[in-house]
PDB file of N, CA and C in Angstrom:
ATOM      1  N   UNK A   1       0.846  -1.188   0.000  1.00  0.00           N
ATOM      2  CA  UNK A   1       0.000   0.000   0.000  1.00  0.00           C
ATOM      3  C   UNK A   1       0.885   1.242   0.000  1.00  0.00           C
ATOM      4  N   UNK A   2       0.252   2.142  -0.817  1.00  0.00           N
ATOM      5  CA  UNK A   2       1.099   3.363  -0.764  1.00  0.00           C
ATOM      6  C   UNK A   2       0.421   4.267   0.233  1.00  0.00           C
ATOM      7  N   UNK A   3       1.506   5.309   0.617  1.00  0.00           N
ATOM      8  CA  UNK A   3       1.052   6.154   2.071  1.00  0.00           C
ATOM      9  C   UNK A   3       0.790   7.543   1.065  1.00  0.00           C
ATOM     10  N   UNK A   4       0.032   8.218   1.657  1.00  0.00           N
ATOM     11  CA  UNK A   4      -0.037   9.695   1.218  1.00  0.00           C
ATOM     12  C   UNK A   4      -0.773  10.983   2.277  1.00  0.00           C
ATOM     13  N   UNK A   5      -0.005  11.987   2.502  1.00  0.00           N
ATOM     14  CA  UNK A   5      -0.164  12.832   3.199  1.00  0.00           C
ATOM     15  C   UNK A   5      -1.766  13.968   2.553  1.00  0.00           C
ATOM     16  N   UNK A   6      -2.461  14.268   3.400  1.00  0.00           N
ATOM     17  CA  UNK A   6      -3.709  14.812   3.064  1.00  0.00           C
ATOM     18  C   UNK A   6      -3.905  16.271   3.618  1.00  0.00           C
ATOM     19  N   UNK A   7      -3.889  16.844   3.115  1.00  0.00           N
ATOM     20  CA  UNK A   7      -4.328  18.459   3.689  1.00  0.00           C
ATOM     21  C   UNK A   7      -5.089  19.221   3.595  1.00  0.00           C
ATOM     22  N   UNK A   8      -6.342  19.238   4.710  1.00  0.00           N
ATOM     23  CA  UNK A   8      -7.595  19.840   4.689  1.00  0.00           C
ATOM     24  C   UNK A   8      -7.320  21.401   5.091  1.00  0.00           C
ATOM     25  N   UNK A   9      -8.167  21.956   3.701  1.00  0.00           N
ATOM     26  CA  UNK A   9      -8.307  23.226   4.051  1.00  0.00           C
ATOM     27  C   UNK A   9      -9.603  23.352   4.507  1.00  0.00           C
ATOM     28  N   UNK A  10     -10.026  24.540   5.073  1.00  0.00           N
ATOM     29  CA  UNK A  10     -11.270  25.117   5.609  1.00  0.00           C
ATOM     30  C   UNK A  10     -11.936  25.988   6.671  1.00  0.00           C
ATOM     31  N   UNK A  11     -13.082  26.183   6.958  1.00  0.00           N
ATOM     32  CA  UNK A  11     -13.488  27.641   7.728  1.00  0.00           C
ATOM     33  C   UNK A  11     -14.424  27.111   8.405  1.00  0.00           C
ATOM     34  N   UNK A  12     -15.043  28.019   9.467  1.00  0.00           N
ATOM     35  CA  UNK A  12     -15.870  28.126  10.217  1.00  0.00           C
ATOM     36  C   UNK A  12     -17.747  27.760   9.123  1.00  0.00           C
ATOM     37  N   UNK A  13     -17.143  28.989   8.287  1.00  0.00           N
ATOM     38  CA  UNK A  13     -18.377  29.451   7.568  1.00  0.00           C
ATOM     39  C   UNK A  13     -18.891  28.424   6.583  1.00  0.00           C
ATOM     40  N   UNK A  14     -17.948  27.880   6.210  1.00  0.00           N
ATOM     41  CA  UNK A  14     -18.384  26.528   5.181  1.00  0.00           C
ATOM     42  C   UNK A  14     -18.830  25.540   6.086  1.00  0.00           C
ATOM     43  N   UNK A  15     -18.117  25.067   7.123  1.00  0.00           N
ATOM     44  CA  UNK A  15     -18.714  23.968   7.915  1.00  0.00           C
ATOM     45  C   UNK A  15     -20.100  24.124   8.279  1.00  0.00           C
ATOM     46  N   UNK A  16     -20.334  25.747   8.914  1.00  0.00           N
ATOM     47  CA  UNK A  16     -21.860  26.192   9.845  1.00  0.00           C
ATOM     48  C   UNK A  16     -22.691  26.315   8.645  1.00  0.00           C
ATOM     49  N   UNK A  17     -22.453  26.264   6.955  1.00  0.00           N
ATOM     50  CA  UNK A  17     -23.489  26.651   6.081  1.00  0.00           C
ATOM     51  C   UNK A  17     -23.910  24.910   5.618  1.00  0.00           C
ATOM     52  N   UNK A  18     -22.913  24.023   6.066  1.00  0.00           N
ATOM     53  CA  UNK A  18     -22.771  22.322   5.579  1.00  0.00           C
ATOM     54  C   UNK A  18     -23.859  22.160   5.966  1.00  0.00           C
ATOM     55  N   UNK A  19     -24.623  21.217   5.671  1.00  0.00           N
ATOM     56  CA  UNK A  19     -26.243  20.710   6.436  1.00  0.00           C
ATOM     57  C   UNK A  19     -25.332  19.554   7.322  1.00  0.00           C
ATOM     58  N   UNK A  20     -25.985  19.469   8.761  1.00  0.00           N
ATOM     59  CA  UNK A  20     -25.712  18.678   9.594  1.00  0.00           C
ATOM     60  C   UNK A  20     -25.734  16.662   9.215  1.00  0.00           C
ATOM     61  N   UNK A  21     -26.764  16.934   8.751  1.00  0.00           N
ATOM     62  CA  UNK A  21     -26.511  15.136   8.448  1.00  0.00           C
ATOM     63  C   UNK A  21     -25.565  15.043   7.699  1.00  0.00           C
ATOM     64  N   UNK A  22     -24.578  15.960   6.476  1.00  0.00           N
ATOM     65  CA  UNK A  22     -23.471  15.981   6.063  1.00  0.00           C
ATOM     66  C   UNK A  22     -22.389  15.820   6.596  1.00  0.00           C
ATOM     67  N   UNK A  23     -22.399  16.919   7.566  1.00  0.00           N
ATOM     68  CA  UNK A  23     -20.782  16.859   8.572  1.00  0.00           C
ATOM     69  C   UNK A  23     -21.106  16.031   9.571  1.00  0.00           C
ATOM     70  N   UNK A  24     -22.504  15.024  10.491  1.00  0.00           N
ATOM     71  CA  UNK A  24     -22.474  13.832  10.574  1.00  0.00           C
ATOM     72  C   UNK A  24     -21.629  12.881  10.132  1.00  0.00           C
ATOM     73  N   UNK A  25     -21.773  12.800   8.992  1.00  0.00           N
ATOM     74  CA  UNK A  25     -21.180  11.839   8.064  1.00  0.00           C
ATOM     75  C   UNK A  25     -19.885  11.397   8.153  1.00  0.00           C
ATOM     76  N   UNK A  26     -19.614  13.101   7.857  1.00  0.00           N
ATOM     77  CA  UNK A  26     -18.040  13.251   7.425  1.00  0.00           C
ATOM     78  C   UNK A  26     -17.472  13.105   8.660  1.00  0.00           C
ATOM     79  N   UNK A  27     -18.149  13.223   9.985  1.00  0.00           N
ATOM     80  CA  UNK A  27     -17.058  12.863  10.958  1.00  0.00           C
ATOM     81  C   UNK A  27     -17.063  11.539  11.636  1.00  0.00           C
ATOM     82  N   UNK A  28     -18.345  10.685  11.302  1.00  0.00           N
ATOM     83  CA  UNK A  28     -18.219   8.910  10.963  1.00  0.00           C
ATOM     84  C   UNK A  28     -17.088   8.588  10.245  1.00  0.00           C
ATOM     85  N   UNK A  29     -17.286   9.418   9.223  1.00  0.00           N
ATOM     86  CA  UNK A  29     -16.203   8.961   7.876  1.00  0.00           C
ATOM     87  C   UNK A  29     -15.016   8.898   8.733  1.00  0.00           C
ATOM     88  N   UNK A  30     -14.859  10.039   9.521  1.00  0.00           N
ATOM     89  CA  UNK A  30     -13.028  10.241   9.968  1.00  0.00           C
ATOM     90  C   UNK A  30     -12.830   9.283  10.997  1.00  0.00           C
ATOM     91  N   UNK A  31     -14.229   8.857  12.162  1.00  0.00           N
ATOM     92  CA  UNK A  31     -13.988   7.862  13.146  1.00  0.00           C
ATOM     93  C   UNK A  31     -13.463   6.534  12.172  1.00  0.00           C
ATOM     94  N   UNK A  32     -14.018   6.301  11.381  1.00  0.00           N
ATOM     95  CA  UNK A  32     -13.741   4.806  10.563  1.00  0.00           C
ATOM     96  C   UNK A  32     -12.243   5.212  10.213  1.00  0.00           C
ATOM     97  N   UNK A  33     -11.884   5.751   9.661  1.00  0.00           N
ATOM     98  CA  UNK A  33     -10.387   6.007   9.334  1.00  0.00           C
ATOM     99  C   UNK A  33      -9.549   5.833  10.605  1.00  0.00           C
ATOM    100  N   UNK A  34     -10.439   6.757  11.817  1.00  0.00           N
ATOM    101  CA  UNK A  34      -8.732   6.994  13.272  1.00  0.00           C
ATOM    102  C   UNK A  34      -8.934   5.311  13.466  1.00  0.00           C
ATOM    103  N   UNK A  35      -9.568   4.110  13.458  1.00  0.00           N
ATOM    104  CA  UNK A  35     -10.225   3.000  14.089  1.00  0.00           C
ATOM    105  C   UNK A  35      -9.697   2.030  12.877  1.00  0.00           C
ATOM    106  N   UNK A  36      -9.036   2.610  11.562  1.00  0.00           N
ATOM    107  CA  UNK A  36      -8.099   2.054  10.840  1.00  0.00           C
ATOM    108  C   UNK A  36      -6.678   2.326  10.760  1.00  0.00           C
ATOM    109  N   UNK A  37      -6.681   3.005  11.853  1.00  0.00           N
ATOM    110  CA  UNK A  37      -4.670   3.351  12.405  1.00  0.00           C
ATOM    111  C   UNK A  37      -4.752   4.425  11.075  1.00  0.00           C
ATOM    112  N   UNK A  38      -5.235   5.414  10.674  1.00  0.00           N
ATOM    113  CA  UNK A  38      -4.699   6.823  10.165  1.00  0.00           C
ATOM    114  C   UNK A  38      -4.342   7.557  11.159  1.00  0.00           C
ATOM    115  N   UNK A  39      -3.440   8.554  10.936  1.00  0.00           N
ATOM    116  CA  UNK A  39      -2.925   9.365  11.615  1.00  0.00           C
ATOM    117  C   UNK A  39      -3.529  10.161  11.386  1.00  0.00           C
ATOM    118  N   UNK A  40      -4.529  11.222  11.926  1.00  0.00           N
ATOM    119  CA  UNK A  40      -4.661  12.840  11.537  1.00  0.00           C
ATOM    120  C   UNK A  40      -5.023  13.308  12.349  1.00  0.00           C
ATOM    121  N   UNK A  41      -5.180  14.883  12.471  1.00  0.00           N
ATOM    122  CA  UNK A  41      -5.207  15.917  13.530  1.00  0.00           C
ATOM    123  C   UNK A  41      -5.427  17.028  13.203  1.00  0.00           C
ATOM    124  N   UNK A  42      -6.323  17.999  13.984  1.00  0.00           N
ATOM    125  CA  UNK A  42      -6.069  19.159  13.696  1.00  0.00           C
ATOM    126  C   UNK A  42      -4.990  20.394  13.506  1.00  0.00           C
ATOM    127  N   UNK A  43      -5.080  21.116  12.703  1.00  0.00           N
ATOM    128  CA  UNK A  43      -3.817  22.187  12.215  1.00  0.00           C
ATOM    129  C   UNK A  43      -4.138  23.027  13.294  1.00  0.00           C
ATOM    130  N   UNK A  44      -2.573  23.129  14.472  1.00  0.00           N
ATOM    131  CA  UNK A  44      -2.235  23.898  15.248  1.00  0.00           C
ATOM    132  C   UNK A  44      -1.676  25.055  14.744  1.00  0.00           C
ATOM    133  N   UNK A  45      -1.189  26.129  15.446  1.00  0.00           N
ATOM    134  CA  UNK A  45      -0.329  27.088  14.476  1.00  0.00           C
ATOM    135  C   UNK A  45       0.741  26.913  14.234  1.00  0.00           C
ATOM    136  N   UNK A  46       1.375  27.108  12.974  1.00  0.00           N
ATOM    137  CA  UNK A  46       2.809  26.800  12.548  1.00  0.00           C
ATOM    138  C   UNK A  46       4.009  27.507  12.611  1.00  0.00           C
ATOM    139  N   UNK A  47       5.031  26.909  12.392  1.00  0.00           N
ATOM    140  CA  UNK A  47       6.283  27.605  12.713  1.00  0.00           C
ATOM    141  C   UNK A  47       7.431  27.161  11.517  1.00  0.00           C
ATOM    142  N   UNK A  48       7.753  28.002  10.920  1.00  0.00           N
ATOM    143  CA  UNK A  48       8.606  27.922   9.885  1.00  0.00           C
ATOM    144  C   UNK A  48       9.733  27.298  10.775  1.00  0.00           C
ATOM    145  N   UNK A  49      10.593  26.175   9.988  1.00  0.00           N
ATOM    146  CA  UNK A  49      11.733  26.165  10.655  1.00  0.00           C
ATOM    147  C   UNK A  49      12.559  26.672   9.234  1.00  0.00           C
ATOM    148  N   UNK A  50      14.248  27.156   9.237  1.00  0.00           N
ATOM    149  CA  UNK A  50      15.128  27.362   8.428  1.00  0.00           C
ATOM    150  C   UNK A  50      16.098  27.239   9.000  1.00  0.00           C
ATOM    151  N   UNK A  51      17.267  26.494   8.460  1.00  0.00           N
ATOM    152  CA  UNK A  51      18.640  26.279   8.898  1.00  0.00           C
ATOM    153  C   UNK A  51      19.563  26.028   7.587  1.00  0.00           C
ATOM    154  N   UNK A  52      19.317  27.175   6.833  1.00  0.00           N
ATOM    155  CA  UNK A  52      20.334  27.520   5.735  1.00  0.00           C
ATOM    156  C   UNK A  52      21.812  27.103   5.407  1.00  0.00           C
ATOM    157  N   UNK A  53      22.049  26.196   4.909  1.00  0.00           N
ATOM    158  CA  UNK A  53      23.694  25.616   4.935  1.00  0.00           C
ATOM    159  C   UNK A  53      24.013  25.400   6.390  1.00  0.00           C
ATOM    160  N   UNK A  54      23.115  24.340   6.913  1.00  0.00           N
ATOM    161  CA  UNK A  54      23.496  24.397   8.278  1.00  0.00           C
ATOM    162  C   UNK A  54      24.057  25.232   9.257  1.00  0.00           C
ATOM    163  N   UNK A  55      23.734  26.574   9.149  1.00  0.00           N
ATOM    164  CA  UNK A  55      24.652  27.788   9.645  1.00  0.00           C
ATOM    165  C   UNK A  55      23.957  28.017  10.671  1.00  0.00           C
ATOM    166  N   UNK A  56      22.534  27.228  10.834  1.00  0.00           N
ATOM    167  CA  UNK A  56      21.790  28.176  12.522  1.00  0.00           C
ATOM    168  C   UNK A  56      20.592  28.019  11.884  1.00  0.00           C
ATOM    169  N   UNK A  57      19.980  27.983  13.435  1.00  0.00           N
ATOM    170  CA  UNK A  57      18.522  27.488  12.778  1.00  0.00           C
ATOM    171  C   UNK A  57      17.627  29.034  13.390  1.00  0.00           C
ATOM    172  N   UNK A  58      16.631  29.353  11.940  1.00  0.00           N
ATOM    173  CA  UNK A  58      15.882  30.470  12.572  1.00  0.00           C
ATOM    174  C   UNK A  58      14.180  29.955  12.526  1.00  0.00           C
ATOM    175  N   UNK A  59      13.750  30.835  13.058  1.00  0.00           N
ATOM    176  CA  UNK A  59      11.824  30.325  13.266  1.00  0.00           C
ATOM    177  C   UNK A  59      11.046  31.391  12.717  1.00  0.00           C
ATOM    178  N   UNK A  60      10.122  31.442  11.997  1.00  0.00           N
ATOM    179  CA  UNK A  60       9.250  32.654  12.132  1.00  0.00           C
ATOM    180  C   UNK A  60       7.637  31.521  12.628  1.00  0.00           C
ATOM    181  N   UNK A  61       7.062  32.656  13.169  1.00  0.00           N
ATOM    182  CA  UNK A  61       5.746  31.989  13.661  1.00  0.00           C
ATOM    183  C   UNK A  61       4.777  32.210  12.286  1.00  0.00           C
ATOM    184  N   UNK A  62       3.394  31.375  11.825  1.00  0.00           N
ATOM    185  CA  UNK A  62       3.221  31.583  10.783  1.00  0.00           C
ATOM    186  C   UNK A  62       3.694  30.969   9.977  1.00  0.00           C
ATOM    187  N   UNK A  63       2.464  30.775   8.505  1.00  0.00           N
ATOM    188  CA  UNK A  63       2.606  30.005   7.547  1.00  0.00           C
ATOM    189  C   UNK A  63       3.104  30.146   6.445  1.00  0.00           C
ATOM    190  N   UNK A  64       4.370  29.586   5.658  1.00  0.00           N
ATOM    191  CA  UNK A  64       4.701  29.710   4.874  1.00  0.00           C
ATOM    192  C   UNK A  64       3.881  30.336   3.276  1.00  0.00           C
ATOM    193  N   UNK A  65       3.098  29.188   3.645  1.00  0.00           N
ATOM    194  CA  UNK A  65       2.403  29.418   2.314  1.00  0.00           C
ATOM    195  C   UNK A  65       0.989  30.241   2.573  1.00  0.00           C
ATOM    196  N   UNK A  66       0.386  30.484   2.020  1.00  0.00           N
ATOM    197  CA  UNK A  66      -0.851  31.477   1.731  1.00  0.00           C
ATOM    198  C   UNK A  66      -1.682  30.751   1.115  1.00  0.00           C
ATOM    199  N   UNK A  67      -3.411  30.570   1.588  1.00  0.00           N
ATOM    200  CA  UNK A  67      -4.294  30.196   0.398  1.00  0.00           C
ATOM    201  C   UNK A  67      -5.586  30.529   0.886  1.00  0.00           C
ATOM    202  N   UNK A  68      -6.831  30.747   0.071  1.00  0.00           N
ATOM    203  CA  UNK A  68      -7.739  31.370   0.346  1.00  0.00           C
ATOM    204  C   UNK A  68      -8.548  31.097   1.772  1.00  0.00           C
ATOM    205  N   UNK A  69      -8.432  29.481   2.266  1.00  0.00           N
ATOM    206  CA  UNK A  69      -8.916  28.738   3.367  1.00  0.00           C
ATOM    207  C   UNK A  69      -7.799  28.740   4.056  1.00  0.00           C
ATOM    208  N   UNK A  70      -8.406  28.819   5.279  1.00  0.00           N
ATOM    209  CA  UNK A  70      -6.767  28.171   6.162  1.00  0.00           C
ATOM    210  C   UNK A  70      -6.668  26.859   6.317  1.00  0.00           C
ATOM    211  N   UNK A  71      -5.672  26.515   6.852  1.00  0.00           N
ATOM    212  CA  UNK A  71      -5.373  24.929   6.847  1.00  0.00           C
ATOM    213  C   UNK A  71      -6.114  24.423   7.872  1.00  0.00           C
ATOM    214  N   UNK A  72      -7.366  23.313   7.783  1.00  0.00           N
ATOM    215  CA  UNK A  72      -7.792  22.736   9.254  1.00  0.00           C
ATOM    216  C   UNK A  72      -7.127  21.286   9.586  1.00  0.00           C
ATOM    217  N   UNK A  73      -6.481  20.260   8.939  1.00  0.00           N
ATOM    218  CA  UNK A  73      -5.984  18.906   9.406  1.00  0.00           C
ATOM    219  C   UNK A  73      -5.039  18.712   8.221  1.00  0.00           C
ATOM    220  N   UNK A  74      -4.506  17.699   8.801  1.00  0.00           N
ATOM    221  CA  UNK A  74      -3.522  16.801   8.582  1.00  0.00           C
ATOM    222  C   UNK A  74      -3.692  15.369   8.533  1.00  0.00           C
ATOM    223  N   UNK A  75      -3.486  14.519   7.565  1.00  0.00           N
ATOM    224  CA  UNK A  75      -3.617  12.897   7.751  1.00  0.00           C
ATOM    225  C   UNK A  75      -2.868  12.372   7.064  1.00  0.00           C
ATOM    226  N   UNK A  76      -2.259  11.290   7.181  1.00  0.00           N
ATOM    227  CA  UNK A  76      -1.209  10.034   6.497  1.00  0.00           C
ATOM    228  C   UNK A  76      -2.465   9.119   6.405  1.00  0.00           C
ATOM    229  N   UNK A  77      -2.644   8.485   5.127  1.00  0.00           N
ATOM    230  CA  UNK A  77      -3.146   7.291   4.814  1.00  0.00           C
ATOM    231  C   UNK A  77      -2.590   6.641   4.073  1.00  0.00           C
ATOM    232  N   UNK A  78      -3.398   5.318   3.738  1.00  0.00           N
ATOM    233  CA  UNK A  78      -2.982   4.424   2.945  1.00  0.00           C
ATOM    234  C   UNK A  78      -3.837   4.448   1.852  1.00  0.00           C
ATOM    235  N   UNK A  79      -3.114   3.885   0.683  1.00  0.00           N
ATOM    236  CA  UNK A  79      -4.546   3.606  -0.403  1.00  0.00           C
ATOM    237  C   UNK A  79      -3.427   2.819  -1.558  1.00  0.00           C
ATOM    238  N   UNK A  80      -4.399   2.144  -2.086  1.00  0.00           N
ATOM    239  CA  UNK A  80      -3.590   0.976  -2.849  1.00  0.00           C
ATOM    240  C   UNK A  80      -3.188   1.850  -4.418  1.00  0.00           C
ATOM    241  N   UNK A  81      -4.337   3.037  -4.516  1.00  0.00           N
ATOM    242  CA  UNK A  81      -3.583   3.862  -5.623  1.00  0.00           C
ATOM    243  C   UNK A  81      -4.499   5.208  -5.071  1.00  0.00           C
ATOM    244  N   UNK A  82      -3.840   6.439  -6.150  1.00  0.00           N
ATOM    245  CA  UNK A  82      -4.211   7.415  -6.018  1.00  0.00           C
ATOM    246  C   UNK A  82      -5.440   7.861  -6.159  1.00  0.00           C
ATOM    247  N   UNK A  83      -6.022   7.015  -6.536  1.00  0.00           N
ATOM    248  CA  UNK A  83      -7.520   7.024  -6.855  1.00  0.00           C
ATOM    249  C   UNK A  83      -8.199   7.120  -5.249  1.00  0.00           C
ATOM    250  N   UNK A  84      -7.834   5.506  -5.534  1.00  0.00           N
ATOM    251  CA  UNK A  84      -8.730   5.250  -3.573  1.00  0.00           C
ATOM    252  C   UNK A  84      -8.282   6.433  -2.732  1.00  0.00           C
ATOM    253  N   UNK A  85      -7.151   6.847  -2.586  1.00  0.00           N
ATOM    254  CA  UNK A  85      -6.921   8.152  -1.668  1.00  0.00           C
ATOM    255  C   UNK A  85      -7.665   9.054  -2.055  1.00  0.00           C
ATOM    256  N   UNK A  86      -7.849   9.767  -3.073  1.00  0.00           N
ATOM    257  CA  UNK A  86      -8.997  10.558  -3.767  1.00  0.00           C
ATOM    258  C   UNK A  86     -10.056  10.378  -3.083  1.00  0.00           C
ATOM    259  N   UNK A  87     -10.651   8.910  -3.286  1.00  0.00           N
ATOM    260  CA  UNK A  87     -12.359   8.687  -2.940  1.00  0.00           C
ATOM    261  C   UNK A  87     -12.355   8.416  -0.737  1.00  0.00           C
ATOM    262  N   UNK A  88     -10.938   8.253  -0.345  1.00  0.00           N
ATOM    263  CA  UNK A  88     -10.641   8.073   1.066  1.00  0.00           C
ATOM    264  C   UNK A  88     -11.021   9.701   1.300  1.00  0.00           C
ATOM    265  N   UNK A  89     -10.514  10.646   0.642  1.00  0.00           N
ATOM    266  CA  UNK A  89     -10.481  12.109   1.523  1.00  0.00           C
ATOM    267  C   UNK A  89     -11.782  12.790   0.855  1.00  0.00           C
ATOM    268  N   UNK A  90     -12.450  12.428  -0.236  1.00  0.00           N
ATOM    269  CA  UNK A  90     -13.568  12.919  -0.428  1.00  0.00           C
ATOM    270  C   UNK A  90     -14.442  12.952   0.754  1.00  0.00           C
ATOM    271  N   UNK A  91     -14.742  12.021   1.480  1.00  0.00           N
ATOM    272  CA  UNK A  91     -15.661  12.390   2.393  1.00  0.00           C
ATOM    273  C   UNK A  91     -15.213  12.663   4.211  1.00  0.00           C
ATOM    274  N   UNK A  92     -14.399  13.541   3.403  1.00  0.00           N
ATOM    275  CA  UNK A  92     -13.961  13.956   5.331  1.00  0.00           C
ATOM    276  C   UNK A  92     -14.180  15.271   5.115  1.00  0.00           C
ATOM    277  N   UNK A  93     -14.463  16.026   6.486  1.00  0.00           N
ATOM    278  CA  UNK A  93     -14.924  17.407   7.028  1.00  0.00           C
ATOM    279  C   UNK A  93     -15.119  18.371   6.037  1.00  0.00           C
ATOM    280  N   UNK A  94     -13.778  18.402   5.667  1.00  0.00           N
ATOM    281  CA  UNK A  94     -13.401  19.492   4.802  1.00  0.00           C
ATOM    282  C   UNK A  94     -13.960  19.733   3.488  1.00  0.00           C
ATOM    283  N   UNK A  95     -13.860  17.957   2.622  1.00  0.00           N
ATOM    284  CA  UNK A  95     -14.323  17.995   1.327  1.00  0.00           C
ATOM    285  C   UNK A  95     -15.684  18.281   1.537  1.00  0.00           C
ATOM    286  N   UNK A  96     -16.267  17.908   1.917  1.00  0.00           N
ATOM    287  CA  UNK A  96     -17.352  18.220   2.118  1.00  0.00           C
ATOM    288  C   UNK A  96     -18.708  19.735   2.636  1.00  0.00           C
ATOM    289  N   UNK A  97     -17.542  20.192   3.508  1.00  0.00           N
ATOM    290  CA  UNK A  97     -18.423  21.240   3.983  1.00  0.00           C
ATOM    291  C   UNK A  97     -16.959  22.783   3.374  1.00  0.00           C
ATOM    292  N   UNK A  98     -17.542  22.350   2.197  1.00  0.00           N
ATOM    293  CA  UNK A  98     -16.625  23.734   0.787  1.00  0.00           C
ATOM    294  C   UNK A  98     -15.702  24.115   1.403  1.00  0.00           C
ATOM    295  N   UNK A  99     -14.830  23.095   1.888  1.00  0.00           N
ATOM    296  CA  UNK A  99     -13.366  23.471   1.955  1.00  0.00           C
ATOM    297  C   UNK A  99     -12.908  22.867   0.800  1.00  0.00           C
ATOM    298  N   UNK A 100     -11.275  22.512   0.639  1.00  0.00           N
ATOM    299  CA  UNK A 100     -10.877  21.269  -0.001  1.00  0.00           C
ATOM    300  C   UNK A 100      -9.619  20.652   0.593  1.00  0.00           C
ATOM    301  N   UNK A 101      -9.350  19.250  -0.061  1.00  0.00           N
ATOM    302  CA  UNK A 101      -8.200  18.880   0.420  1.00  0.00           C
ATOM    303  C   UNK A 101      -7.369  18.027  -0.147  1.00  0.00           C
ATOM    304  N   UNK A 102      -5.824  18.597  -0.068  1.00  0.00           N
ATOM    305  CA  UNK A 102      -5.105  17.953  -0.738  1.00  0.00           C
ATOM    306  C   UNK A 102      -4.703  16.640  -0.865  1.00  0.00           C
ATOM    307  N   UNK A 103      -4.451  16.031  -1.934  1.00  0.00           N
ATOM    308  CA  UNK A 103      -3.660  14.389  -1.376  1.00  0.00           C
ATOM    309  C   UNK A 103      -2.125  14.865  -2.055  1.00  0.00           C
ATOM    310  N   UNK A 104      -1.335  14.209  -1.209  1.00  0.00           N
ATOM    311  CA  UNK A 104       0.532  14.362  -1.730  1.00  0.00           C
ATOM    312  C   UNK A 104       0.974  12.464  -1.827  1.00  0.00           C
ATOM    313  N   UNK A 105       0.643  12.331  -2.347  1.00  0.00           N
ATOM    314  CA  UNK A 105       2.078  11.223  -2.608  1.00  0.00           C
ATOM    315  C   UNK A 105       2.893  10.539  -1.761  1.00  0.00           C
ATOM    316  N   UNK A 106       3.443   9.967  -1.009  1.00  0.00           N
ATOM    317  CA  UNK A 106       4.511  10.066  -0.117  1.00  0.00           C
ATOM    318  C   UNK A 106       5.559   8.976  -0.929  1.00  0.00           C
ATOM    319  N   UNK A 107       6.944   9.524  -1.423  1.00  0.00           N
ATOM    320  CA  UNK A 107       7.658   8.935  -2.196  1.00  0.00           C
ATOM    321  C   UNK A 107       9.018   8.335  -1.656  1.00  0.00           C
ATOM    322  N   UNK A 108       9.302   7.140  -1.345  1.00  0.00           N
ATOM    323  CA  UNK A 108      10.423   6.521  -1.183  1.00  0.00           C
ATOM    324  C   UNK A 108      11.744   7.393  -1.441  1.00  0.00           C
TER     325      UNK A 108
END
């Protein structure tokens, strides 16, 4: 099985506009996943690390990157191809209540 890292974006306002038997769902969906050994969690705040030619390591607080949603989770799964990971993160929180979320690959 291949592993791949997942990154839910999303808001307050998309979740509270989601109809409830939806985000029901979607958070069955995520119990069945934690109850299949996935890893995921909510996005705490971040911290750049940098240690440039090994010369010293600096921090800024804050996210590197920028995008219209903020980041709400994080997950490692499995899926036998990129597909099934596709149809695995379709129905969690995010996809669902008009966020979105990424799948990455995780490459040897």
């Amino acid at each position: 099985m291949a592993k791949f890292v997942t990154i839910g974006y999303g808001d307050r306002d998309g979740y509270d506009r989601t109809e409830q038997g939806v985000r029901d769902a979607a958070h069955e969906h995520d119990e069945l996943l934690r109850r299949d050994s996935v890893v995921m969690g909510i996005a705490g705040p971040p911290v750049q690390v940098r240690n440039h030619a090994a010369a010293g390591v600096t921090t800024q607080e804050g996210p590197f990157l920028s995008a219209s949603l903020p980041v709400a989770g994080f997950a490692v799964i499995e899926a036998a191809t990129a597909a099934e990971a596709v149809q695995i993160a379709s129905g969690t929180p995010c996809a669902v209540a008009y966020g979105v979320v990424e799948v990455w690959p995780l490459q040897d």
